[in-house]
Protein backbone atom coordinates (compact mmCIF):
# COMPACT_ATOMS: atom_id res chain seq x y z
CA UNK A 1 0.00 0.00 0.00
CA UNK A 2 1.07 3.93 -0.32
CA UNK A 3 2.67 5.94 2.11
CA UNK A 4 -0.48 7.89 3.57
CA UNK A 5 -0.38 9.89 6.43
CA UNK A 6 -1.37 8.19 10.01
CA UNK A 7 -3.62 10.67 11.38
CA UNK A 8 -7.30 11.31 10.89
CA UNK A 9 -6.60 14.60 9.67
CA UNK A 10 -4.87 14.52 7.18
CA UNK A 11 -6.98 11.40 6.03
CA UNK A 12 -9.90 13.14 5.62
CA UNK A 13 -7.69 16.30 3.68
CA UNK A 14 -6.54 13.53 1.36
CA UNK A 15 -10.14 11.81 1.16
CA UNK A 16 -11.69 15.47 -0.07
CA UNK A 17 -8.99 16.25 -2.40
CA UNK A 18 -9.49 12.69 -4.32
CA UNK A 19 -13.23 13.71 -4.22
CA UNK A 20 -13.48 16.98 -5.73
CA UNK A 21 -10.75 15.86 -8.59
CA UNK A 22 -12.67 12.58 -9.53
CA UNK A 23 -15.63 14.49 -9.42
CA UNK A 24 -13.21 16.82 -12.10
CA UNK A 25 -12.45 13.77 -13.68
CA UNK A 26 -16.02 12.71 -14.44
CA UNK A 27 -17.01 16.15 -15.43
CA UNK A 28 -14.07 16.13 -18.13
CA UNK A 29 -15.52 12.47 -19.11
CA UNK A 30 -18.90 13.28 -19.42
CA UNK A 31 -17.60 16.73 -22.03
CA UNK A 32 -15.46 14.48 -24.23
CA UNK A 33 -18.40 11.63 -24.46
CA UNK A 34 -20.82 14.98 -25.57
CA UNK A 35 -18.18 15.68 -27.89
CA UNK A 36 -17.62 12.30 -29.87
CA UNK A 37 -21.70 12.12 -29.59
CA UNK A 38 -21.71 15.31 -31.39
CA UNK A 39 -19.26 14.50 -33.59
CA UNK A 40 -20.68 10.88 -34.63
CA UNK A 41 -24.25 12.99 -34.85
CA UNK A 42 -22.56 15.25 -37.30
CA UNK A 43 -21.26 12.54 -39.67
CA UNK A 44 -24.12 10.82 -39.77
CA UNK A 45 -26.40 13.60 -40.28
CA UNK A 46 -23.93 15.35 -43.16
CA UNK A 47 -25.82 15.03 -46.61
CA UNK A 48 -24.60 13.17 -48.95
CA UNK A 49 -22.74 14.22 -52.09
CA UNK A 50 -24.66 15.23 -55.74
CA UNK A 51 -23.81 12.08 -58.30
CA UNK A 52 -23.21 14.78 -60.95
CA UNK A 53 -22.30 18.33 -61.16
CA UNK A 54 -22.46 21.23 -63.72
CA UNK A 55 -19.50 23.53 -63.41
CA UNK A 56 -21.03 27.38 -64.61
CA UNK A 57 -19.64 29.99 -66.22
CA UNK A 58 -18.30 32.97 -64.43
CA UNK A 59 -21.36 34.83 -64.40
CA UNK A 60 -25.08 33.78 -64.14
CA UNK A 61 -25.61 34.44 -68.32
CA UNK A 62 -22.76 32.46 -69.23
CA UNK A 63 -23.17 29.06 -70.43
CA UNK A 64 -21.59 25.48 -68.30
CA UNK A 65 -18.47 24.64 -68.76
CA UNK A 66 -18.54 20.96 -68.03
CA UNK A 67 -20.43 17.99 -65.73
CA UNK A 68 -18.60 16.37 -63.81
CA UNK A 69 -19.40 12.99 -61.45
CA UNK A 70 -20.08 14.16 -57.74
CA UNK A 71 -16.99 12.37 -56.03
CA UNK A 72 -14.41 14.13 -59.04
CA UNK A 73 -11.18 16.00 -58.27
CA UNK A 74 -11.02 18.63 -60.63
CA UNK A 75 -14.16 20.11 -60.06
CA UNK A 76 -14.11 23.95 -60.29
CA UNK A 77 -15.33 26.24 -58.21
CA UNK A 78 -18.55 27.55 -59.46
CA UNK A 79 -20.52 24.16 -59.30
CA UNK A 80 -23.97 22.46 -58.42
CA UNK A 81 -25.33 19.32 -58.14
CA UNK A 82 -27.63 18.25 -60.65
CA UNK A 83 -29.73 14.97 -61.51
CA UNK A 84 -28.76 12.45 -63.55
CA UNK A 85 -31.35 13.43 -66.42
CA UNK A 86 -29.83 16.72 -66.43
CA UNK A 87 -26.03 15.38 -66.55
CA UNK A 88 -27.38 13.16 -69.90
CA UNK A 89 -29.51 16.74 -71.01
CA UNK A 90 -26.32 18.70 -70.81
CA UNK A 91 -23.87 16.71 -72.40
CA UNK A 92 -26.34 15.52 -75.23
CA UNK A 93 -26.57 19.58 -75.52
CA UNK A 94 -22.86 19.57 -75.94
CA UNK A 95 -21.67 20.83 -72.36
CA UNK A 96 -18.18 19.09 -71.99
CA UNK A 97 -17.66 16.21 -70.11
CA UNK A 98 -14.45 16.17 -67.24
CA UNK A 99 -11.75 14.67 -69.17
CA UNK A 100 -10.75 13.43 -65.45
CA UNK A 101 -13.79 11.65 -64.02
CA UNK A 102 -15.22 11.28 -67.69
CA UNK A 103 -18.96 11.30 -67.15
CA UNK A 104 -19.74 10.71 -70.35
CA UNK A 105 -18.50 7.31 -70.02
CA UNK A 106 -20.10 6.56 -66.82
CA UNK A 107 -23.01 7.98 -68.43
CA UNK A 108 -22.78 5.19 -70.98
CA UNK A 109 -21.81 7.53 -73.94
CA UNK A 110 -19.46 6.25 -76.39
CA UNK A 111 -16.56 8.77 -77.49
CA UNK A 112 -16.67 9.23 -81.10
């Protein structure tokens, strides 16, 4: 056993300071479980990403500049999520398709 003091005293000093700084303990516990709750919550809870985007123009009158597939890298800037009758609309209009995710392919259009 520890080295604790032999009088009643001191005892009970020792048995109020282990107290109050479980009871900090526990407090601390109960922030960090709020946290990951929180945290788990917000994950869960995030929407999910558009299949397909259409990258616009710099200003509202000027015509897209590509679709893209929802998860691709090279995405610009200026984008929104879109269905996936309006990803086959545009490119059958002749918006460009990503040369990185190609969703034209994924679409099921054949290059020519």
């Amino acid at each position: 056993m520890t080295d604790l003091p032999p009088d009643l005293p001191r005892l009970r000093t020792l048995e109020t300071w282990l107290a109050l700084t479980l009871d900090q303990v526990r407090a601390a516990i109960r922030i960090a479980e709020q946290r990951e709750q929180e945290q788990q919550r917000a994950t869960r809870d995030r929407p999910q990403p558009p299949d397909w985007l259409l990258e616009t123009g710099l200003n509202r009158d000027s015509p897209p500049v590509q679709v893209h597939q929802g998860d691709c890298w090279n995405q610009g800037k200026r984008t929104r999520g879109i269905s996936l009758d309006e990803a086959r609309r545009a490119i059958t209009e002749g918006v460009k398709a990503c040369d990185v995710c190609r969703p034209d392919s994924a679409l099921g259009f054949l290059d020519s």
